[in-house]
PDB file of N, CA and C in Angstrom:
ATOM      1  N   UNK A   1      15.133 -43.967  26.273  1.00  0.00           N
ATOM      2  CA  UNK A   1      15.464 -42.800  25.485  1.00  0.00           C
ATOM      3  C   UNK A   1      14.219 -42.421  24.684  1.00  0.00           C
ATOM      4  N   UNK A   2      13.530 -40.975  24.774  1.00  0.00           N
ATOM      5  CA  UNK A   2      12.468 -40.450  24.283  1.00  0.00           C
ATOM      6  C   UNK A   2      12.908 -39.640  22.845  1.00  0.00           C
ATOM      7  N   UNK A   3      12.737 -40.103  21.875  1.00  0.00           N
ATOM      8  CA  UNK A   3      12.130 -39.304  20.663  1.00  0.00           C
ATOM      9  C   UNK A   3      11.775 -37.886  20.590  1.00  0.00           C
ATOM     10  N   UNK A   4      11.973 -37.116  19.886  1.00  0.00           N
ATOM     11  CA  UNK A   4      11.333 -35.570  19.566  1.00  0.00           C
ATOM     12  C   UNK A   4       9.933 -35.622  19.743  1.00  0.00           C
ATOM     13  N   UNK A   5       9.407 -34.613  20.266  1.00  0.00           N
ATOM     14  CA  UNK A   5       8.335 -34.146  20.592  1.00  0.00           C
ATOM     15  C   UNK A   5       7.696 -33.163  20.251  1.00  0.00           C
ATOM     16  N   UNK A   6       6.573 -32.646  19.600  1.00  0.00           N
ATOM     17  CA  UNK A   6       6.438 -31.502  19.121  1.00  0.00           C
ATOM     18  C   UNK A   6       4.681 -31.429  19.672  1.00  0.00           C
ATOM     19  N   UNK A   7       4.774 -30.073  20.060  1.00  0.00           N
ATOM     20  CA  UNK A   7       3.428 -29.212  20.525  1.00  0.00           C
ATOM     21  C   UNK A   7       2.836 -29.122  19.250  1.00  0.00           C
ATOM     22  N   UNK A   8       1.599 -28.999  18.824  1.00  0.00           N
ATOM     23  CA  UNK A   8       0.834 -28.538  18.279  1.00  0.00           C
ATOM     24  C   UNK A   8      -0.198 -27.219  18.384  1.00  0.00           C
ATOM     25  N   UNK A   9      -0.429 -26.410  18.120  1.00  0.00           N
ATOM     26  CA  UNK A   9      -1.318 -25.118  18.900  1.00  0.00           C
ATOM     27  C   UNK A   9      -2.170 -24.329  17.746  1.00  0.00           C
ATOM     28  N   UNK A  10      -3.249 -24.841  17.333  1.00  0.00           N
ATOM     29  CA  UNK A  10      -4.244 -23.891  16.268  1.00  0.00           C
ATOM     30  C   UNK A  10      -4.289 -23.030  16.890  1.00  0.00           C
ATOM     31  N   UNK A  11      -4.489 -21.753  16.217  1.00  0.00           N
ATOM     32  CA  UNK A  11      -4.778 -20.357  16.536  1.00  0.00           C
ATOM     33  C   UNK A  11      -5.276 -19.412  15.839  1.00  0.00           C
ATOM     34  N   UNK A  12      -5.915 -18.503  16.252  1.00  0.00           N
ATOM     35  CA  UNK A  12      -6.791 -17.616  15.208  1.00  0.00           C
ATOM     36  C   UNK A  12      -5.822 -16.270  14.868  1.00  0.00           C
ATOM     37  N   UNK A  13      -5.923 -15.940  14.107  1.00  0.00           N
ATOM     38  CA  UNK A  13      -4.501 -14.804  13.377  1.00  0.00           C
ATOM     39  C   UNK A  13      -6.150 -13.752  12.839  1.00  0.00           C
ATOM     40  N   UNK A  14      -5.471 -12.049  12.998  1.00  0.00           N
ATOM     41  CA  UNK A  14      -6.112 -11.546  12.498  1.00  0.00           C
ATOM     42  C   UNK A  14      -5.311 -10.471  12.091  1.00  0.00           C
ATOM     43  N   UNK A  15      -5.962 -10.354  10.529  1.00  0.00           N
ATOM     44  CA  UNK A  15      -4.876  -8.739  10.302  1.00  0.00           C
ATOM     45  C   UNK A  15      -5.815  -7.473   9.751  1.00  0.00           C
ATOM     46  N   UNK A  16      -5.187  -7.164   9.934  1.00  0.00           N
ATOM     47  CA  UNK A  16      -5.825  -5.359   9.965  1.00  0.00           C
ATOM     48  C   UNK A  16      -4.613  -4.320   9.546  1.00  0.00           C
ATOM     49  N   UNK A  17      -5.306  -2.849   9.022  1.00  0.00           N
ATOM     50  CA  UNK A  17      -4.511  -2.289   9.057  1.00  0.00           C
ATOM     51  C   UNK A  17      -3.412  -1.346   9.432  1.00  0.00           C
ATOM     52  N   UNK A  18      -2.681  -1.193   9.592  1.00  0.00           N
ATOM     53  CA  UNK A  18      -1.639  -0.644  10.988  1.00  0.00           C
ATOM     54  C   UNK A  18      -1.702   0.426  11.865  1.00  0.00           C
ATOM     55  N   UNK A  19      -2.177   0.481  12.253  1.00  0.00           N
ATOM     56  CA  UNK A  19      -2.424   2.071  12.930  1.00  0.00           C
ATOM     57  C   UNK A  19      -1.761   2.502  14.219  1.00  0.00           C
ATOM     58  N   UNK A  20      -0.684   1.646  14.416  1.00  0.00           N
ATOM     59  CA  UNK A  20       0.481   1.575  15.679  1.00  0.00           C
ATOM     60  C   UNK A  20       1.071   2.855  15.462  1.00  0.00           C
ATOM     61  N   UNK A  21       1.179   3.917  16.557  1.00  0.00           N
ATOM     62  CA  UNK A  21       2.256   5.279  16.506  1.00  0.00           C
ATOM     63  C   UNK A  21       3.287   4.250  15.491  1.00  0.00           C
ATOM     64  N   UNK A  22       4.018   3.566  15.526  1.00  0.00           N
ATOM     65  CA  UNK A  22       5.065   3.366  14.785  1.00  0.00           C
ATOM     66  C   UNK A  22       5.339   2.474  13.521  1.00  0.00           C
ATOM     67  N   UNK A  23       4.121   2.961  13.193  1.00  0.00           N
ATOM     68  CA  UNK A  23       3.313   2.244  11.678  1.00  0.00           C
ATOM     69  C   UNK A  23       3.928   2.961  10.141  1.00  0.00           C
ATOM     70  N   UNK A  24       4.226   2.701   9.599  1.00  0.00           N
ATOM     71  CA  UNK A  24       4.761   3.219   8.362  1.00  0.00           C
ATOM     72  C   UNK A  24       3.641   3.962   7.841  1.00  0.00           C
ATOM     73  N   UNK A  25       3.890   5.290   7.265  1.00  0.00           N
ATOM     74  CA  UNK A  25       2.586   6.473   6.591  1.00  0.00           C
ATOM     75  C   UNK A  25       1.735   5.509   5.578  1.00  0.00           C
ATOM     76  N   UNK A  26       0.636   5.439   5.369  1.00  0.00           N
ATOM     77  CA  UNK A  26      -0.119   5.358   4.314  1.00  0.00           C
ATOM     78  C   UNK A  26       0.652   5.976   3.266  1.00  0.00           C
ATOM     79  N   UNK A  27       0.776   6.144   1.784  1.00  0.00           N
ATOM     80  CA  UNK A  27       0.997   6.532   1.176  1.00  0.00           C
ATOM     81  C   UNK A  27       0.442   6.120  -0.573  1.00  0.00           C
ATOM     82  N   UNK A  28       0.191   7.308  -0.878  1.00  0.00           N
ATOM     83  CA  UNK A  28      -0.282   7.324  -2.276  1.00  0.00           C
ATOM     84  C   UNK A  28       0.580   7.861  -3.736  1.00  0.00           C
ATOM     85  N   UNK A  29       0.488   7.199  -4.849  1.00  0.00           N
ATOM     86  CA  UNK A  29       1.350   8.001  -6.012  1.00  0.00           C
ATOM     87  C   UNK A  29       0.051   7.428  -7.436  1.00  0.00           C
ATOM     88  N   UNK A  30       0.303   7.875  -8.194  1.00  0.00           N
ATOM     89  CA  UNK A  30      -0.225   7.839  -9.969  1.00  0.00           C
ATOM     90  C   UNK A  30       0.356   7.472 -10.782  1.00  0.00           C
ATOM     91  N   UNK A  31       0.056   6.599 -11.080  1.00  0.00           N
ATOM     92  CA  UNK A  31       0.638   6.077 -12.499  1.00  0.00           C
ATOM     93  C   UNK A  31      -0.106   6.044 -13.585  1.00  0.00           C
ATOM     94  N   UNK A  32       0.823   7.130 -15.182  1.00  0.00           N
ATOM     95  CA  UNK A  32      -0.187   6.861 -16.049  1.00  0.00           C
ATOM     96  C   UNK A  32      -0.002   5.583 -16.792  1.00  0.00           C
ATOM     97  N   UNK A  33      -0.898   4.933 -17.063  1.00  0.00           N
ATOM     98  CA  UNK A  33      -0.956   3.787 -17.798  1.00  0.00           C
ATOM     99  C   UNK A  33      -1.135   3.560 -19.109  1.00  0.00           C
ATOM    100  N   UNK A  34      -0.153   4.846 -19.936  1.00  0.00           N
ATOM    101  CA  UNK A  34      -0.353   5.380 -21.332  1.00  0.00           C
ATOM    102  C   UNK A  34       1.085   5.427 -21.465  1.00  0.00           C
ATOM    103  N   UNK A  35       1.776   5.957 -20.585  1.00  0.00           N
ATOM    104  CA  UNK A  35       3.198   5.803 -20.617  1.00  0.00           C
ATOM    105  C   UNK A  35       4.017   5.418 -19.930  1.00  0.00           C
ATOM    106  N   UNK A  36       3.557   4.684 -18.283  1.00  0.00           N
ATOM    107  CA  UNK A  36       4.120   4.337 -17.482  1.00  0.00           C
ATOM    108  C   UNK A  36       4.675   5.397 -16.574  1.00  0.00           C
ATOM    109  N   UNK A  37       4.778   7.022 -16.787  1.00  0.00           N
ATOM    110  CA  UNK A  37       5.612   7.375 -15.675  1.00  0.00           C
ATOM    111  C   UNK A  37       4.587   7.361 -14.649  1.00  0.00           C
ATOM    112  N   UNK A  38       5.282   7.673 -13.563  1.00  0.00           N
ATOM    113  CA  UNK A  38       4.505   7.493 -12.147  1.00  0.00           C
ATOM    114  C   UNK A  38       4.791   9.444 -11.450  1.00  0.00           C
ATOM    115  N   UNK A  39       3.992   9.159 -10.715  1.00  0.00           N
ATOM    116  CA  UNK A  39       4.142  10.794 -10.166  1.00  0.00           C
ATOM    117  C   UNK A  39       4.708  10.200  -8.242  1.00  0.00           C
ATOM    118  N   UNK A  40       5.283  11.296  -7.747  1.00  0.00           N
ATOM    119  CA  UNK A  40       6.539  11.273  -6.459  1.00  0.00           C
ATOM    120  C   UNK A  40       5.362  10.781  -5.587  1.00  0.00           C
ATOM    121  N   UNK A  41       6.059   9.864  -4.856  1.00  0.00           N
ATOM    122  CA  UNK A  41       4.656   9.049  -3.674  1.00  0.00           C
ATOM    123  C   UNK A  41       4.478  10.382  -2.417  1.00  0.00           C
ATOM    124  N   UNK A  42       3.358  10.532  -2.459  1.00  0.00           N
ATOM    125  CA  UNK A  42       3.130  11.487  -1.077  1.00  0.00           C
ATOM    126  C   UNK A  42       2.431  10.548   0.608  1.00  0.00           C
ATOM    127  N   UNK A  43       2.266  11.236   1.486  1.00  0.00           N
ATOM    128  CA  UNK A  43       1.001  10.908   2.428  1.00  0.00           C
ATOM    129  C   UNK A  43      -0.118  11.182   2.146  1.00  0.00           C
ATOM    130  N   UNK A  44      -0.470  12.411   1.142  1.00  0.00           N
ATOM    131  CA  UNK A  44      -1.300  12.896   1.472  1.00  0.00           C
ATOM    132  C   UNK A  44      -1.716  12.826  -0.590  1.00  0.00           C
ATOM    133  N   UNK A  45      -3.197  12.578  -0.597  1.00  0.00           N
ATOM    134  CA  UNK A  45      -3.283  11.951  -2.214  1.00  0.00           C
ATOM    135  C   UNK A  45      -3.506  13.154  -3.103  1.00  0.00           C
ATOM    136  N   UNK A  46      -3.500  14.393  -2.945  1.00  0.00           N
ATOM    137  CA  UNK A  46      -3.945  15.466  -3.554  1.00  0.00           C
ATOM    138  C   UNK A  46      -2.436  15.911  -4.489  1.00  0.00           C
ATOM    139  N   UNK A  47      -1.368  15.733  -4.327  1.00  0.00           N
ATOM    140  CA  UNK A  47       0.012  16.080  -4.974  1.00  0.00           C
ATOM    141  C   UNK A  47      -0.384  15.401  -6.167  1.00  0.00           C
ATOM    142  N   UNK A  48      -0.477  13.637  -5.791  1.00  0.00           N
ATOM    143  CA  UNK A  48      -0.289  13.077  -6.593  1.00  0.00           C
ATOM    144  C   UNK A  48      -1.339  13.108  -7.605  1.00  0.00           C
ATOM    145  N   UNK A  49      -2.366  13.407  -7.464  1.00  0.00           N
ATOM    146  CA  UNK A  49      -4.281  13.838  -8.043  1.00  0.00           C
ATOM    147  C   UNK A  49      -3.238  15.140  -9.144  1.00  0.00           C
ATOM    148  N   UNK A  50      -3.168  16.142  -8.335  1.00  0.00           N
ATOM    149  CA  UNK A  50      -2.424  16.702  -9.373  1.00  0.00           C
ATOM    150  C   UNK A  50      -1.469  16.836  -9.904  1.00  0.00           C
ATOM    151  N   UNK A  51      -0.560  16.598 -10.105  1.00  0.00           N
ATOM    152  CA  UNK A  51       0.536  15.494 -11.164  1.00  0.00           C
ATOM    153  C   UNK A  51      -0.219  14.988 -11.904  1.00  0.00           C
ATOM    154  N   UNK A  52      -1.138  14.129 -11.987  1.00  0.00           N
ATOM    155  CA  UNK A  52      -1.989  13.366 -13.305  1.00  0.00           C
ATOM    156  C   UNK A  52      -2.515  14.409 -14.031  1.00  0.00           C
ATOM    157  N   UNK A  53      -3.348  15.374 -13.629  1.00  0.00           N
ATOM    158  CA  UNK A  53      -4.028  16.618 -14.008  1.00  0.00           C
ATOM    159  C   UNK A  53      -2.786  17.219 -14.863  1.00  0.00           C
ATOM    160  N   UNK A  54      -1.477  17.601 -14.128  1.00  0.00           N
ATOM    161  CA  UNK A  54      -0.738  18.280 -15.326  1.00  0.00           C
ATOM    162  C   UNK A  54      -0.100  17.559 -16.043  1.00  0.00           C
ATOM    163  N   UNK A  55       0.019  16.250 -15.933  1.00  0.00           N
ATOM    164  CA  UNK A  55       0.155  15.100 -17.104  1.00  0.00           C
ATOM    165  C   UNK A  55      -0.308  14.737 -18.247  1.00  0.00           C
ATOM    166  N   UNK A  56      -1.698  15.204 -17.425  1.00  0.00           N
ATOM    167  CA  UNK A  56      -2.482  15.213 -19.059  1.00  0.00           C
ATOM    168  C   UNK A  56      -2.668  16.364 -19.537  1.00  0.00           C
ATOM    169  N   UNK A  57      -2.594  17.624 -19.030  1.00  0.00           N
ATOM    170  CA  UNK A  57      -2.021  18.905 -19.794  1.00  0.00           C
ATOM    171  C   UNK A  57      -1.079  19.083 -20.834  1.00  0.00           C
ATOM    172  N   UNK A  58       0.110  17.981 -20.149  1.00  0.00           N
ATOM    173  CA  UNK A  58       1.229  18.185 -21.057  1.00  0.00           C
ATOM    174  C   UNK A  58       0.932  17.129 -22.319  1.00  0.00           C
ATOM    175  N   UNK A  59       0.498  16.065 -21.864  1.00  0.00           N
ATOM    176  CA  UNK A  59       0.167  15.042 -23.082  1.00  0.00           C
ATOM    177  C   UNK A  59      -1.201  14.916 -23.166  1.00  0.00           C
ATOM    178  N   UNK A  60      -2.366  15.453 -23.630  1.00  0.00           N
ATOM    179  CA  UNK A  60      -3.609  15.245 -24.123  1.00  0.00           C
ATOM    180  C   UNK A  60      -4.087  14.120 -24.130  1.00  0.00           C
ATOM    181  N   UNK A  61      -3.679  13.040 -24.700  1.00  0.00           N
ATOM    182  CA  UNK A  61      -3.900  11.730 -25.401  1.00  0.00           C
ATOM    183  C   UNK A  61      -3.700  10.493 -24.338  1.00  0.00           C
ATOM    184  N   UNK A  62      -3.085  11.127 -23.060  1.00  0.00           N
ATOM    185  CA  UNK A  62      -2.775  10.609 -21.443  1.00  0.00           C
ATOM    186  C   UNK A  62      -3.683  10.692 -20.271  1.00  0.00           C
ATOM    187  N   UNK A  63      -4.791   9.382 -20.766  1.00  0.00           N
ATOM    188  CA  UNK A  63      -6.168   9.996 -19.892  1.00  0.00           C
ATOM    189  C   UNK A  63      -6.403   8.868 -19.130  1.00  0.00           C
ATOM    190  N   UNK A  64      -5.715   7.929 -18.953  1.00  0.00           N
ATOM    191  CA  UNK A  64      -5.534   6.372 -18.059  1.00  0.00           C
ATOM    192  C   UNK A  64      -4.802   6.858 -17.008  1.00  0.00           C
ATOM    193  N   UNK A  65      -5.296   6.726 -15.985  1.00  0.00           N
ATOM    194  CA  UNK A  65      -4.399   6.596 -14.365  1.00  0.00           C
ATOM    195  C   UNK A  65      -4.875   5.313 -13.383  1.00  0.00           C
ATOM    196  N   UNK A  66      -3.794   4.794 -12.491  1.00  0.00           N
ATOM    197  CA  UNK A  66      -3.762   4.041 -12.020  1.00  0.00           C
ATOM    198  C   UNK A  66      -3.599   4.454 -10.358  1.00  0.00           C
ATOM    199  N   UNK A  67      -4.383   4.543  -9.332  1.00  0.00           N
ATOM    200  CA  UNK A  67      -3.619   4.804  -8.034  1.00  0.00           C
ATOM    201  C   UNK A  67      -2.897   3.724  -7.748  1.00  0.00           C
ATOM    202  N   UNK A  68      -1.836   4.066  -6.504  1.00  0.00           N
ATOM    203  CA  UNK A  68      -1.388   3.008  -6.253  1.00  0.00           C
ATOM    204  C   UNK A  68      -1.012   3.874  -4.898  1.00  0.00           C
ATOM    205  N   UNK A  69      -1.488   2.669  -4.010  1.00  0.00           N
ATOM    206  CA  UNK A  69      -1.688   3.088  -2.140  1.00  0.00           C
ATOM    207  C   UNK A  69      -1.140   2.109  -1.667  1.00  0.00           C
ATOM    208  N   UNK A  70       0.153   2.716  -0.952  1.00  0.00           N
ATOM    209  CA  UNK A  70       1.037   1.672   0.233  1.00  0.00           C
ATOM    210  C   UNK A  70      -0.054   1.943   1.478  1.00  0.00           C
ATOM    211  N   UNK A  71      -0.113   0.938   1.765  1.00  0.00           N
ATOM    212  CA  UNK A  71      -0.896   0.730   3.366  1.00  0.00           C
ATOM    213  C   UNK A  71      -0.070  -0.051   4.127  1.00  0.00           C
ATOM    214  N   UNK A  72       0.235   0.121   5.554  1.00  0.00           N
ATOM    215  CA  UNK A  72       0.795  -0.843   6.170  1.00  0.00           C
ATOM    216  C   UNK A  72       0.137  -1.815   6.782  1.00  0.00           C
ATOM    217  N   UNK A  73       0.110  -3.034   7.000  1.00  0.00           N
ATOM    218  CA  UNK A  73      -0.977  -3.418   7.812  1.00  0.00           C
ATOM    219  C   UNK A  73      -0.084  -4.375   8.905  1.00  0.00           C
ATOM    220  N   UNK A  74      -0.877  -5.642   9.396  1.00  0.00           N
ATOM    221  CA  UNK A  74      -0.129  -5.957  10.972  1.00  0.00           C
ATOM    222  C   UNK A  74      -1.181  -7.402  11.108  1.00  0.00           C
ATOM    223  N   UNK A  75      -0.199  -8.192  11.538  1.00  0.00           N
ATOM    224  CA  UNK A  75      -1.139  -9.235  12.408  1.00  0.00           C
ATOM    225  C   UNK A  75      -0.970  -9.592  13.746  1.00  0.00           C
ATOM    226  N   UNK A  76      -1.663 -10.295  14.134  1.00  0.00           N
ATOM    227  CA  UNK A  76      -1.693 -10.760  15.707  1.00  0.00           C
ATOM    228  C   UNK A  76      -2.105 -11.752  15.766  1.00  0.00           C
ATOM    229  N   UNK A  77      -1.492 -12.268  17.327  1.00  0.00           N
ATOM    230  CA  UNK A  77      -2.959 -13.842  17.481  1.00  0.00           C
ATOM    231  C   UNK A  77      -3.822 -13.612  18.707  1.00  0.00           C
ATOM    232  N   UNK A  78      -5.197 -13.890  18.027  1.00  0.00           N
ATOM    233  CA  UNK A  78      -6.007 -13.764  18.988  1.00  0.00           C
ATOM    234  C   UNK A  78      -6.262 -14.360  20.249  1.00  0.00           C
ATOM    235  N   UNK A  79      -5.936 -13.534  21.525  1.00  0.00           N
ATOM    236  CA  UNK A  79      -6.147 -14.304  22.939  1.00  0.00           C
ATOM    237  C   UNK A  79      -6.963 -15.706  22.717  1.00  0.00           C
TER     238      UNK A  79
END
């Protein structure tokens, strides 16, 4: 009667970021870091660029921003 057996297999893993047709959008939003609100996450970073701009229109004294970028990314193992 034989005992459990187990394979062993090192392997090289590499990740990157997702760029599969069925990759979740990049996405960008602003956060001011004077009061915490955040501005609506877009794809595209120019909404959110301005949202901060009329943020600090409305509050003067609101001159800290924070980006914050969802990226999807992905791994694999290398042949």
């Amino acid at each position: 009667m034989s005992g459990p057996r187990a394979i062993v297999r090192h392997v090289q893993w590499t990740l990157a970021p997702n760029h599969e047709p069925d990759a979740e959008p990049q996405t960008y939003a602003m956060l001011c870091v004077v009061c915490g609100e955040t501005s609506a996450t877009a794809e595209d970073w120019g909404a959110p660029q301005g949202w901060a701009l009329s943020h600090s229109g409305r509050n003067p004294s609101h001159r800290s921003y924070r980006e914050l970028i969802t990226r999807p990314w992905r791994t694999w193992m290398d042949p």
